[in-house]
PDB file of N, CA and C in Angstrom:
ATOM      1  N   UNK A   1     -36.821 -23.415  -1.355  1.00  0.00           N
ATOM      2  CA  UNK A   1     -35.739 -22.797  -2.108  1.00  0.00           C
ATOM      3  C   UNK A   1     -34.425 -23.137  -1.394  1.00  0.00           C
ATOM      4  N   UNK A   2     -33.756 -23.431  -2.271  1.00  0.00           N
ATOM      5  CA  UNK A   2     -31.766 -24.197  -1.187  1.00  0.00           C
ATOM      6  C   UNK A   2     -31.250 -22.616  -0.865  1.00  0.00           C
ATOM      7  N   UNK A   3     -30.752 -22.758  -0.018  1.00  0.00           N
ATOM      8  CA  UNK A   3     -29.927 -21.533   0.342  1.00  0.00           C
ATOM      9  C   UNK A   3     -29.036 -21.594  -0.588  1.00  0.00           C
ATOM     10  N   UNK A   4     -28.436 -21.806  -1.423  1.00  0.00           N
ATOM     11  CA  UNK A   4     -27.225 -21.526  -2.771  1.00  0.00           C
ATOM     12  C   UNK A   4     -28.012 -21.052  -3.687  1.00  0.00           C
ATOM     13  N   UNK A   5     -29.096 -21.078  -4.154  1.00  0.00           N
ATOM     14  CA  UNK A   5     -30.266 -20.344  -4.953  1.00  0.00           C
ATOM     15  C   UNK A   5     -30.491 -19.072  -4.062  1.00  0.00           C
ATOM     16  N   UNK A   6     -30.632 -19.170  -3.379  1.00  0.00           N
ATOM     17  CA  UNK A   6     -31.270 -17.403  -2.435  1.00  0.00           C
ATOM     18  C   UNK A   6     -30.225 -16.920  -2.202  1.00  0.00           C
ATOM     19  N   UNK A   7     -29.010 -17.480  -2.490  1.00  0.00           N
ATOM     20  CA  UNK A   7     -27.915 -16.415  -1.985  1.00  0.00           C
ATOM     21  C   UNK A   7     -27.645 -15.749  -3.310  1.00  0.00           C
ATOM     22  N   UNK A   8     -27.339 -17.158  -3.959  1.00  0.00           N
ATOM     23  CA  UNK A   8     -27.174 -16.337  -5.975  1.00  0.00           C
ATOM     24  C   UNK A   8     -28.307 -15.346  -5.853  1.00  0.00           C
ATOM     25  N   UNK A   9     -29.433 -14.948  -5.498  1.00  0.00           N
ATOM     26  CA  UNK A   9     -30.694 -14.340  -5.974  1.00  0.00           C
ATOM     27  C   UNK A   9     -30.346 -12.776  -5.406  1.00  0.00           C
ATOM     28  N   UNK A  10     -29.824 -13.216  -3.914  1.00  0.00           N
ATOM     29  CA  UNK A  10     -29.501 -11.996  -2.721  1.00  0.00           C
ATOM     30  C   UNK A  10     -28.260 -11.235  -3.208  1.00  0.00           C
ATOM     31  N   UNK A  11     -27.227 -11.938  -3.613  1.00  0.00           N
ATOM     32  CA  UNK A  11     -26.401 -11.506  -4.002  1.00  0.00           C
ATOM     33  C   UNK A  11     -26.264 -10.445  -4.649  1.00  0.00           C
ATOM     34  N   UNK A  12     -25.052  -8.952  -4.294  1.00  0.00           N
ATOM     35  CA  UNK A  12     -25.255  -7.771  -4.838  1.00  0.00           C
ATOM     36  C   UNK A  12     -24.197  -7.934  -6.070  1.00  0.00           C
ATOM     37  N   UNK A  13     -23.985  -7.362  -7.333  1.00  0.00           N
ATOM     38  CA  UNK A  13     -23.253  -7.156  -8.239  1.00  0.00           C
ATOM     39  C   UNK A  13     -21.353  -6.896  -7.640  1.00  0.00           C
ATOM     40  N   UNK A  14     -21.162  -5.965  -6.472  1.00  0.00           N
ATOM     41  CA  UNK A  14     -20.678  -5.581  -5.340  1.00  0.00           C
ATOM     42  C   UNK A  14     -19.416  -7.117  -5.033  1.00  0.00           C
ATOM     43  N   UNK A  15     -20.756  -8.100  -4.095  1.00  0.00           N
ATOM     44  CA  UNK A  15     -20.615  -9.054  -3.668  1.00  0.00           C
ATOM     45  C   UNK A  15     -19.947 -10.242  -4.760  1.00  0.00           C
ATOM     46  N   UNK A  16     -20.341 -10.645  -5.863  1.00  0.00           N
ATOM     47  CA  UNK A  16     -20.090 -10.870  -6.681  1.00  0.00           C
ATOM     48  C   UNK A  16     -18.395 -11.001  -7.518  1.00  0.00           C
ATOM     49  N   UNK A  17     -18.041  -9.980  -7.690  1.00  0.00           N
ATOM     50  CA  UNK A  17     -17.065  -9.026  -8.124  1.00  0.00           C
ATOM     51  C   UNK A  17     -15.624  -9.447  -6.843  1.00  0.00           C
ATOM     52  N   UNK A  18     -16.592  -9.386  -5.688  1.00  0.00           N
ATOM     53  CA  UNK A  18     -15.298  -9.785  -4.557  1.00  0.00           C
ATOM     54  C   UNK A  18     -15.040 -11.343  -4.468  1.00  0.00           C
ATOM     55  N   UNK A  19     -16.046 -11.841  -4.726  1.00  0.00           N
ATOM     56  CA  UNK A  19     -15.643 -13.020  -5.237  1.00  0.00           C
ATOM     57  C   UNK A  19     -14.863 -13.866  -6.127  1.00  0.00           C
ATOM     58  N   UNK A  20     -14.713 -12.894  -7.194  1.00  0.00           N
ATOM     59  CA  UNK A  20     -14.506 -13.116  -8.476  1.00  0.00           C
ATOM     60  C   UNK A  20     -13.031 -13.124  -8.615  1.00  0.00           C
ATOM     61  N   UNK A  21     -12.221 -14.485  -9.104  1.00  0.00           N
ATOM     62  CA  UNK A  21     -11.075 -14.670  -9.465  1.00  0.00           C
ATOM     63  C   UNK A  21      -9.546 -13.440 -10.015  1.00  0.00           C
ATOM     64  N   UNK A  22     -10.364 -12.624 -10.975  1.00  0.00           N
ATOM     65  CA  UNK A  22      -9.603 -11.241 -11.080  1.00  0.00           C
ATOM     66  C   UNK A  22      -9.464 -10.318  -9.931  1.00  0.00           C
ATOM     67  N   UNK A  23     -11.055 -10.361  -9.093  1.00  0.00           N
ATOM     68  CA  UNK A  23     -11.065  -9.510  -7.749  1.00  0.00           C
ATOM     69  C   UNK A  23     -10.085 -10.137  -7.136  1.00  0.00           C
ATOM     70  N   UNK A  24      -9.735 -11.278  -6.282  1.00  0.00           N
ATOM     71  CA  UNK A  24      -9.190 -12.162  -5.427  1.00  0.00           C
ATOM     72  C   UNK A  24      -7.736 -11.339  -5.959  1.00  0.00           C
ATOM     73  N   UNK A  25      -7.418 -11.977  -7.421  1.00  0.00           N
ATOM     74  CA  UNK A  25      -5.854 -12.052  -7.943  1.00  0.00           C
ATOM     75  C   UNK A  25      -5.373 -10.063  -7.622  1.00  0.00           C
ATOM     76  N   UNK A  26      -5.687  -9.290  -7.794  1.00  0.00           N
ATOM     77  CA  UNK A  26      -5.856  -8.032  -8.128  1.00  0.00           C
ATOM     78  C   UNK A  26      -5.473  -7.393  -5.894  1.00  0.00           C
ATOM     79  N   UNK A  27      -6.603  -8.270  -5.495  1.00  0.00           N
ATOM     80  CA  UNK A  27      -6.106  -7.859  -3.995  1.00  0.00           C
ATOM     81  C   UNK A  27      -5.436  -8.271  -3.570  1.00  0.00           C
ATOM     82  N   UNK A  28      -4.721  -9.903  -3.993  1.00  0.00           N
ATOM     83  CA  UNK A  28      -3.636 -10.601  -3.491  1.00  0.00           C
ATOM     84  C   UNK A  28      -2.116  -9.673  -4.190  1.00  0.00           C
ATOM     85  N   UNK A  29      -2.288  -8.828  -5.299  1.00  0.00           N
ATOM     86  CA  UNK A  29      -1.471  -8.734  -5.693  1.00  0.00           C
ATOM     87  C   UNK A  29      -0.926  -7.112  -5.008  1.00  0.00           C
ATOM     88  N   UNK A  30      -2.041  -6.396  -4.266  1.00  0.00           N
ATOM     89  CA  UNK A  30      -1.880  -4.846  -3.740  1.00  0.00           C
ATOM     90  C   UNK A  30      -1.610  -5.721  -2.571  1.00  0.00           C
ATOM     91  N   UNK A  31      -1.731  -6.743  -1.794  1.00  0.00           N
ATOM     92  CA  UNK A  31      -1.139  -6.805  -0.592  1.00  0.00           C
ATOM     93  C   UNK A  31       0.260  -7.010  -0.484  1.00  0.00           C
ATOM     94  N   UNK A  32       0.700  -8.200  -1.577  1.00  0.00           N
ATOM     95  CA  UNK A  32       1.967  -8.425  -1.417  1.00  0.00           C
ATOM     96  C   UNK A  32       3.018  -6.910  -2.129  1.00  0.00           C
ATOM     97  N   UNK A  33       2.302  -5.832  -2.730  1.00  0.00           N
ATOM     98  CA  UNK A  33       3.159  -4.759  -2.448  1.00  0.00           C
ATOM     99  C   UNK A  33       3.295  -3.951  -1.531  1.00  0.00           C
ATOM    100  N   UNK A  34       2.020  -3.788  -0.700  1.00  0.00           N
ATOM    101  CA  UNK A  34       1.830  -2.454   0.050  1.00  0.00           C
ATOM    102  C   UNK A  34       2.137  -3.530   1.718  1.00  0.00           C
ATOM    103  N   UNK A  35       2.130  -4.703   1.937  1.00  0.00           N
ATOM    104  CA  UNK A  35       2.113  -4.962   3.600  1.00  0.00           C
ATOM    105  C   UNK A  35       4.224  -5.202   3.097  1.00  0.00           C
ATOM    106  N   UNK A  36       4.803  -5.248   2.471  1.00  0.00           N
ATOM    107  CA  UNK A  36       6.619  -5.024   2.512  1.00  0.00           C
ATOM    108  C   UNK A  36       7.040  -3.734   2.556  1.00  0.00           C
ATOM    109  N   UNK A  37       5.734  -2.726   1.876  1.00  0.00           N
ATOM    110  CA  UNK A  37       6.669  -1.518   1.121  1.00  0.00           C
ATOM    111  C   UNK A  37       6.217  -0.720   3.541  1.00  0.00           C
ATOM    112  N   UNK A  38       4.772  -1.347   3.678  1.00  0.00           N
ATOM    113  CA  UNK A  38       4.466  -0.872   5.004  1.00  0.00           C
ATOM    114  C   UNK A  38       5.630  -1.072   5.992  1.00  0.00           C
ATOM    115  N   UNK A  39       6.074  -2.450   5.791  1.00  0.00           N
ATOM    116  CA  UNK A  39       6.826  -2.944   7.124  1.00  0.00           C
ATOM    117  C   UNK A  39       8.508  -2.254   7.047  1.00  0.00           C
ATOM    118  N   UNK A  40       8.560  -2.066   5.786  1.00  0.00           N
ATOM    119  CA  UNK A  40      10.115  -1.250   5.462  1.00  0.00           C
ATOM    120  C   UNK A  40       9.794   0.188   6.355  1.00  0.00           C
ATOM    121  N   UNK A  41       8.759   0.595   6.006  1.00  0.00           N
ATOM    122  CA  UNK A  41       8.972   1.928   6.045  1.00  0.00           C
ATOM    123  C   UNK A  41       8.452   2.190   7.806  1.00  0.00           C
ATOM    124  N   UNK A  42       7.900   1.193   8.702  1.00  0.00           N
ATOM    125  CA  UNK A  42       7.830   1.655  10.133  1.00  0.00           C
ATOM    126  C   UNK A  42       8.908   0.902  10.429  1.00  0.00           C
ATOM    127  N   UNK A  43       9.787  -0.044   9.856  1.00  0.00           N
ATOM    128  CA  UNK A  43      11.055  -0.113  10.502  1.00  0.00           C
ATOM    129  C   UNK A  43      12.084   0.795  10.370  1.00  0.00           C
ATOM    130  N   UNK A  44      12.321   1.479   9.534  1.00  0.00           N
ATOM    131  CA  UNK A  44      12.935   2.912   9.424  1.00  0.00           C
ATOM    132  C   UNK A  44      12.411   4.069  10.202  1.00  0.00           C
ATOM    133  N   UNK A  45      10.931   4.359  10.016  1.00  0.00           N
ATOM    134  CA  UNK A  45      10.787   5.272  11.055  1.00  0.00           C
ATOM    135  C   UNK A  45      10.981   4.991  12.562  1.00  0.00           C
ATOM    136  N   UNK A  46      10.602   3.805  13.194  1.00  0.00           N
ATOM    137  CA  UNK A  46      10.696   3.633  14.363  1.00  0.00           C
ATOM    138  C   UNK A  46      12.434   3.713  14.542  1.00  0.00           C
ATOM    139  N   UNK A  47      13.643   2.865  13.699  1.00  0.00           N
ATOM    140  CA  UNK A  47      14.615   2.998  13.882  1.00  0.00           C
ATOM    141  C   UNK A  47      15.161   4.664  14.048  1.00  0.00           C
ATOM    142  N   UNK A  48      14.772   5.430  13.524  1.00  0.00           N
ATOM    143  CA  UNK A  48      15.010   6.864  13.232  1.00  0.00           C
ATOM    144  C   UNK A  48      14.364   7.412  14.755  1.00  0.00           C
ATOM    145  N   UNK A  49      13.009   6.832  15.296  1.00  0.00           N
ATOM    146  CA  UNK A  49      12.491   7.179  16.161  1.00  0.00           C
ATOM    147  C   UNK A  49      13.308   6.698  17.767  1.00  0.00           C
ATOM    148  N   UNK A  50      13.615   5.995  17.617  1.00  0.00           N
ATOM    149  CA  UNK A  50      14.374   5.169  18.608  1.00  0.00           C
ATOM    150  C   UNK A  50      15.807   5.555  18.525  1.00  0.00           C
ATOM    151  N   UNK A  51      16.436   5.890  17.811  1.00  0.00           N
ATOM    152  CA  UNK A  51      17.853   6.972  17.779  1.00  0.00           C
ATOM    153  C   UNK A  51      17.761   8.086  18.229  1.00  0.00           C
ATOM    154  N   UNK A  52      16.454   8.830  17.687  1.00  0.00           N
ATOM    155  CA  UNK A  52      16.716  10.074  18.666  1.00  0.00           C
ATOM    156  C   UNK A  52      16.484  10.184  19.455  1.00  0.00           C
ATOM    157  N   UNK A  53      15.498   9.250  20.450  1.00  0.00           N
ATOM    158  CA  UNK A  53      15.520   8.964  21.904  1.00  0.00           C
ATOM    159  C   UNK A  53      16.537   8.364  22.835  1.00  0.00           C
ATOM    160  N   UNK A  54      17.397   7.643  22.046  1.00  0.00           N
ATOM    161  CA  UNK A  54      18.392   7.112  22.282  1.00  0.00           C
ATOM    162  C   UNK A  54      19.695   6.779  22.797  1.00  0.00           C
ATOM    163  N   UNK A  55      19.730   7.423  21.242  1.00  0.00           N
ATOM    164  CA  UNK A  55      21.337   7.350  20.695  1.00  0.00           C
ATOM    165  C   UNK A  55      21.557   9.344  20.413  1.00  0.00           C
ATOM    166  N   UNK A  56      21.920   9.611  21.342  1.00  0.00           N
ATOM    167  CA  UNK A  56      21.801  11.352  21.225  1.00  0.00           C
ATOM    168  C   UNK A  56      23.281  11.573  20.860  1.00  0.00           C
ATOM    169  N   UNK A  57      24.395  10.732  21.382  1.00  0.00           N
ATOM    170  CA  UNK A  57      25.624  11.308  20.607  1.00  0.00           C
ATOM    171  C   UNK A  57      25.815  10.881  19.455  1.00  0.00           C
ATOM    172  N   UNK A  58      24.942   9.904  18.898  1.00  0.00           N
ATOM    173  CA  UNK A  58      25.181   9.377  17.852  1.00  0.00           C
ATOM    174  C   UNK A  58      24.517  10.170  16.714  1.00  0.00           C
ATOM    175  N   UNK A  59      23.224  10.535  17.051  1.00  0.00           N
ATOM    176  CA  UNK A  59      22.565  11.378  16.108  1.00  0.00           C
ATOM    177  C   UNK A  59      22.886  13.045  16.113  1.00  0.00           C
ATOM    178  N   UNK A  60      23.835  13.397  16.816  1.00  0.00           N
ATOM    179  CA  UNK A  60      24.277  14.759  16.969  1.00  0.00           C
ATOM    180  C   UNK A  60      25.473  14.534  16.442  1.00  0.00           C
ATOM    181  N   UNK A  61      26.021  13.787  16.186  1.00  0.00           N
ATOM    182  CA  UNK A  61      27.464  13.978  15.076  1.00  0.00           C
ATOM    183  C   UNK A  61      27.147  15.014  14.164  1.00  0.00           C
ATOM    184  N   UNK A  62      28.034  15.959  14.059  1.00  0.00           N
ATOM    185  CA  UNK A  62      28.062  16.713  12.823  1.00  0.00           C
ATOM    186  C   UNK A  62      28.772  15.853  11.404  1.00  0.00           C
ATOM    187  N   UNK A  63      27.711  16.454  10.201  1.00  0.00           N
ATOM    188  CA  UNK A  63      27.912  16.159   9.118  1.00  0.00           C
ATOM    189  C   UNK A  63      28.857  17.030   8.508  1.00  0.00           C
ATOM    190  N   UNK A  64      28.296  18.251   8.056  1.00  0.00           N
ATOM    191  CA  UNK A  64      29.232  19.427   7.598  1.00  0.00           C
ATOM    192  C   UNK A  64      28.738  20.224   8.736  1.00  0.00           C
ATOM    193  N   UNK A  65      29.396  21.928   8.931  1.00  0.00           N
ATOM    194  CA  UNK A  65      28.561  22.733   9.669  1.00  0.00           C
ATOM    195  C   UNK A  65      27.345  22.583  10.613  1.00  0.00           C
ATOM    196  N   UNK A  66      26.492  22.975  10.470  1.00  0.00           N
ATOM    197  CA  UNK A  66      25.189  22.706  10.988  1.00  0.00           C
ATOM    198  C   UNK A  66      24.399  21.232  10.964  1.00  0.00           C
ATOM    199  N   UNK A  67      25.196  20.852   9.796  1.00  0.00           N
ATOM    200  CA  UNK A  67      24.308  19.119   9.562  1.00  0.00           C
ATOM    201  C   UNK A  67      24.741  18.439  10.250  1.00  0.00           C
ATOM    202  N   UNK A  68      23.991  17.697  10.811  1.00  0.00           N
ATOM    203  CA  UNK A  68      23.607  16.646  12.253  1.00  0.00           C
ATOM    204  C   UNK A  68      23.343  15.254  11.224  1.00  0.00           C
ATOM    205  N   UNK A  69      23.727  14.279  11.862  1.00  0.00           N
ATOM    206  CA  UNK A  69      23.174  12.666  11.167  1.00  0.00           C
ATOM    207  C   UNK A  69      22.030  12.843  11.739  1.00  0.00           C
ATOM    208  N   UNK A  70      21.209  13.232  12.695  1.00  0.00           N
ATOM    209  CA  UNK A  70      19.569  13.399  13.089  1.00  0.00           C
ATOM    210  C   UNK A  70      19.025  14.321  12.347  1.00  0.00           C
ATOM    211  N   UNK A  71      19.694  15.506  11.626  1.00  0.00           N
ATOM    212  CA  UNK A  71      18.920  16.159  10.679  1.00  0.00           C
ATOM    213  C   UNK A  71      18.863  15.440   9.462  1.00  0.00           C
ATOM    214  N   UNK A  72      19.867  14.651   8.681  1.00  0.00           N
ATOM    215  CA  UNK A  72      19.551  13.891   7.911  1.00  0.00           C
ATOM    216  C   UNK A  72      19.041  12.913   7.857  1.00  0.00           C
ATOM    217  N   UNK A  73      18.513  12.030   9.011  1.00  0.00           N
ATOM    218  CA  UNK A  73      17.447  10.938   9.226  1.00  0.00           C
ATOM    219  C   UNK A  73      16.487  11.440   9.093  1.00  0.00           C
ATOM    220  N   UNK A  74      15.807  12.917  10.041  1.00  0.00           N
ATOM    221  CA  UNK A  74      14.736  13.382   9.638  1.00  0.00           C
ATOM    222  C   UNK A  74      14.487  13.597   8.586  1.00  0.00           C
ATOM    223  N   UNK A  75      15.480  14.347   7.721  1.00  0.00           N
ATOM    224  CA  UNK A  75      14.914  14.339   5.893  1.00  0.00           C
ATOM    225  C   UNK A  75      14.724  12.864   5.410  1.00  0.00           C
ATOM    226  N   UNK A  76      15.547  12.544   5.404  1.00  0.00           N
ATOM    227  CA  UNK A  76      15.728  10.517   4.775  1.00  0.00           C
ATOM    228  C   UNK A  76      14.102  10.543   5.269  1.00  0.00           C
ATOM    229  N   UNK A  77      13.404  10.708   6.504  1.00  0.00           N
ATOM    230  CA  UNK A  77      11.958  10.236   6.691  1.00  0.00           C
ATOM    231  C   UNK A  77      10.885  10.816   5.516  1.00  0.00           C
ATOM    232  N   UNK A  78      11.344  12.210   5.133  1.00  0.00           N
ATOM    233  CA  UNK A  78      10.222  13.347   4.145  1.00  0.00           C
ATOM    234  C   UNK A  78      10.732  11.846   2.519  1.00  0.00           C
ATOM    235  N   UNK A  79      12.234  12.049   2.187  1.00  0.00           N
ATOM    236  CA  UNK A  79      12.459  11.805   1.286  1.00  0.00           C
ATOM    237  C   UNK A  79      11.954   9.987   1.054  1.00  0.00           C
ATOM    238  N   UNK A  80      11.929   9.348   1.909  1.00  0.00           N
ATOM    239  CA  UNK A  80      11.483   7.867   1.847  1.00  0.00           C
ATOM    240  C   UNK A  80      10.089   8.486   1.629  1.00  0.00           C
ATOM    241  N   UNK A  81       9.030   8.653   2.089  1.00  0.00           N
ATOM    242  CA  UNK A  81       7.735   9.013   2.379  1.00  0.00           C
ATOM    243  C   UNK A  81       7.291   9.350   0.681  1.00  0.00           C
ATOM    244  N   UNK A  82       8.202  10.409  -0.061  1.00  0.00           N
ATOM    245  CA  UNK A  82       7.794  10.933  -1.436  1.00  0.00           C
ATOM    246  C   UNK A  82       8.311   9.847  -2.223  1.00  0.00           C
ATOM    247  N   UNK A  83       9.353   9.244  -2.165  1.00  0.00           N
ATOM    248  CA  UNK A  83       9.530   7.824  -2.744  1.00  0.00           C
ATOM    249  C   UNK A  83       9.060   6.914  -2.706  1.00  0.00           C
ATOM    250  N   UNK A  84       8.353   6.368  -1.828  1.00  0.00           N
ATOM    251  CA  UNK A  84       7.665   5.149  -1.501  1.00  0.00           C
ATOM    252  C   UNK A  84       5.780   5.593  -2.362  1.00  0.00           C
ATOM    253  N   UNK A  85       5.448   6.615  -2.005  1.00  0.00           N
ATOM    254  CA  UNK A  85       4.330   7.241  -2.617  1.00  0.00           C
ATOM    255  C   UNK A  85       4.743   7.501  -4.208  1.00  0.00           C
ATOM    256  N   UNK A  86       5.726   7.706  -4.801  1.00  0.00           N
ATOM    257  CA  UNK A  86       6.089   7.842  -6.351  1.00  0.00           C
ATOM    258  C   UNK A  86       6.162   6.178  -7.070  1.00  0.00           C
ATOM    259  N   UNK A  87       6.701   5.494  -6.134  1.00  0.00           N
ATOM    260  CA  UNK A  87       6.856   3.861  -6.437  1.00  0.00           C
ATOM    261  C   UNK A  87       5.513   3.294  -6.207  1.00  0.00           C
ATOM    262  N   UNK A  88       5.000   3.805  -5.551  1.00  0.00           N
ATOM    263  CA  UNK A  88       3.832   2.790  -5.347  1.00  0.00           C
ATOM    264  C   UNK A  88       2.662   3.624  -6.810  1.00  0.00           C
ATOM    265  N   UNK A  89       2.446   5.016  -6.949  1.00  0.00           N
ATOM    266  CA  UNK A  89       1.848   5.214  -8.141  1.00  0.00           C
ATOM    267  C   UNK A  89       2.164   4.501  -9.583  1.00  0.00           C
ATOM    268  N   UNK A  90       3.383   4.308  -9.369  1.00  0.00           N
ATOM    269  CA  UNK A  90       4.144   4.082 -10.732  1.00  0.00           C
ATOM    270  C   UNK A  90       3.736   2.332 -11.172  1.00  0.00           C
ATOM    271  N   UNK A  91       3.757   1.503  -9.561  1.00  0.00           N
ATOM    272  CA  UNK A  91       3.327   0.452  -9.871  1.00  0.00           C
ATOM    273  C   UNK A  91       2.187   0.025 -10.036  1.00  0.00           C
ATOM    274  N   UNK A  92       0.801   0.829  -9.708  1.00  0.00           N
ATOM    275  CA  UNK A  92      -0.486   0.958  -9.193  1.00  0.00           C
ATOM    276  C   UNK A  92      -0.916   1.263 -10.702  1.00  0.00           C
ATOM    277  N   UNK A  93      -0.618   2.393 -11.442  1.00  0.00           N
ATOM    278  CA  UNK A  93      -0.623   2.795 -12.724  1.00  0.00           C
ATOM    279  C   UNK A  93      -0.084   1.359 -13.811  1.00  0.00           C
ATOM    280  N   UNK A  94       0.863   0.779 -13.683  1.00  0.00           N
ATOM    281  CA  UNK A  94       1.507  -0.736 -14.352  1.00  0.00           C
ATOM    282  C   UNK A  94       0.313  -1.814 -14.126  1.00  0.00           C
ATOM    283  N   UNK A  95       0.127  -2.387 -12.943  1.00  0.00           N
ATOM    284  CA  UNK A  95      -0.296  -3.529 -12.112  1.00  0.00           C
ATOM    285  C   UNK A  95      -1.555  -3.402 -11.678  1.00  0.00           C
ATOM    286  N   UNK A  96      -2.550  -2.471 -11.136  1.00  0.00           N
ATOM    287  CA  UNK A  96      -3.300  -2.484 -10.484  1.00  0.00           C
ATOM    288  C   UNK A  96      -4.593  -1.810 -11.305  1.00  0.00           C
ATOM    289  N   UNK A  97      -4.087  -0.776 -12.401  1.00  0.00           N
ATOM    290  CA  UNK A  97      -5.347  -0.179 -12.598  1.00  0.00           C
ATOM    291  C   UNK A  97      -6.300  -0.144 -13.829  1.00  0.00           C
ATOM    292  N   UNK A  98      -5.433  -0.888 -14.453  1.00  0.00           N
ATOM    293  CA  UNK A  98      -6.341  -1.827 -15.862  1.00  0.00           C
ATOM    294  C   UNK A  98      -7.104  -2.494 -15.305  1.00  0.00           C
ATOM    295  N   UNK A  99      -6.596  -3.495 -14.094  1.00  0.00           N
ATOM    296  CA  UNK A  99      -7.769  -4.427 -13.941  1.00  0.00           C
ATOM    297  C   UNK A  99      -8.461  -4.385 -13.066  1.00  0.00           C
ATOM    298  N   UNK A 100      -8.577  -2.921 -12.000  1.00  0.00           N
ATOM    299  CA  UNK A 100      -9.599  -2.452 -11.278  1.00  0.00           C
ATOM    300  C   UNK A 100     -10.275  -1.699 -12.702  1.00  0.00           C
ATOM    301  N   UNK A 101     -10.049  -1.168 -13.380  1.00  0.00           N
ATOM    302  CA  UNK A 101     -10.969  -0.177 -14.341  1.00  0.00           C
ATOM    303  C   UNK A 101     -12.016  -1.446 -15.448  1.00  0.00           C
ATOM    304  N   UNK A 102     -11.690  -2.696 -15.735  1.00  0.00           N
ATOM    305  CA  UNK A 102     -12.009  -3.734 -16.066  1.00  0.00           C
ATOM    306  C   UNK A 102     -13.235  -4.369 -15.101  1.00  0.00           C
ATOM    307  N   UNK A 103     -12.798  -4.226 -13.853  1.00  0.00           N
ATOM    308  CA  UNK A 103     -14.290  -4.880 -13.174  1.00  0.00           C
ATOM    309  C   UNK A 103     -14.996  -3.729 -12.510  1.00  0.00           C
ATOM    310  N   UNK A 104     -14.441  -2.575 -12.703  1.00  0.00           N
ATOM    311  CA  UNK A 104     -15.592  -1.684 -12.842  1.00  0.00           C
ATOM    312  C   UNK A 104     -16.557  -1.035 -13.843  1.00  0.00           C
ATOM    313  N   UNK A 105     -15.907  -1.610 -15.228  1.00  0.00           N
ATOM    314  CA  UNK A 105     -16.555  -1.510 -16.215  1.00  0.00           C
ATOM    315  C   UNK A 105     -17.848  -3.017 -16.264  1.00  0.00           C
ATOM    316  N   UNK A 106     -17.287  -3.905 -15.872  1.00  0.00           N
ATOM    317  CA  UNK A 106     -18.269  -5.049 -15.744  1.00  0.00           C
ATOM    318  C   UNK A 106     -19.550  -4.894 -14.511  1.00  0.00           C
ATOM    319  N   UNK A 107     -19.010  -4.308 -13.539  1.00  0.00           N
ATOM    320  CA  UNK A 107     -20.170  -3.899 -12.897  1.00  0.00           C
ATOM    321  C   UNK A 107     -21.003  -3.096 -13.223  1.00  0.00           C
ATOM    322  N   UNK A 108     -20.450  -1.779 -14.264  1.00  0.00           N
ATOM    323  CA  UNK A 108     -21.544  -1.044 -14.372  1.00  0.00           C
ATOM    324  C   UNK A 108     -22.117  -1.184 -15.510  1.00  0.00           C
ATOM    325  N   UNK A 109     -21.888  -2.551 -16.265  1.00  0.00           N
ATOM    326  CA  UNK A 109     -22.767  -3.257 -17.276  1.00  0.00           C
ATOM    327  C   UNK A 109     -23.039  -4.148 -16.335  1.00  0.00           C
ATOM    328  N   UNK A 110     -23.265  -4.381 -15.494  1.00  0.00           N
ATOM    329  CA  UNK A 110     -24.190  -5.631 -14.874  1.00  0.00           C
ATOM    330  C   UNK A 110     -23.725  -6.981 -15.653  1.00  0.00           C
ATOM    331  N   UNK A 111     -22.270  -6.848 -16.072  1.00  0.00           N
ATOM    332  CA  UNK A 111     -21.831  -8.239 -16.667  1.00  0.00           C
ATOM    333  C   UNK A 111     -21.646  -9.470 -15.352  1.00  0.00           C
ATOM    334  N   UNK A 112     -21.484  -8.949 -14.050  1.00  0.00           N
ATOM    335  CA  UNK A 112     -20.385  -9.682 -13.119  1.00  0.00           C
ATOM    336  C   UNK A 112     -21.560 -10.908 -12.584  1.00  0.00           C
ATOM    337  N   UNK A 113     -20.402 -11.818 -12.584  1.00  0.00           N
ATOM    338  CA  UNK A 113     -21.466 -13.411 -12.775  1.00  0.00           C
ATOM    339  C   UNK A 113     -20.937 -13.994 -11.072  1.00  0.00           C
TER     340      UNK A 113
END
């Protein structure tokens, strides 16, 4: 028996599927959103992180009253965090989940070739 016959034979439905041209296109397409939307967002936190270790007169400027530019970096961190998580549903819902719901419908008809 050739090993390209016993692997087609071994092969899980699973295995298959990751192979598969829509699989490939579908993960190439969640990387190139999520490894930019990643690298934005630990260069902001670390920048934010590295100011307040820092830069202490800089992040103690008063804004109004009580507001500090370090109290508003710390929010800017909550408020990026719920934005970046609202953008990424919004695109995941557009881009990503027709055609994960598509090869999970083919797997669980045992269509996937």
């Amino acid at each position: 028996m050739s090993e390209a016959l016993h692997t087609a034979e071994t092969e899980t439905d699973y295995q298959r599927v990751q192979r598969s041209q829509e699989f490939q296109e579908l993960r190439s397409r969640f990387r190139r959103f999520v490894f930019p939307m990643t690298a934005f967002f630990l260069t902001w936190y670390f920048l934010y992180a590295l100011l307040a270790a820092y830069a202490h007169d800089f992040m103690s400027i008063r804004v109004t009253g009580t507001i500090t530019v370090g109290l508003l970096f710390g929010l800017g961190q909550f408020v990026t965090t719920f934005a970046i998580t609202m953008i990424y549903a919004r695109w995941a819902n557009r881009r990503q989940d027709a055609v994960a719901e598509r090869l999970r419908e083919h797997i669980e008809k045992g269509e996937v070739r």
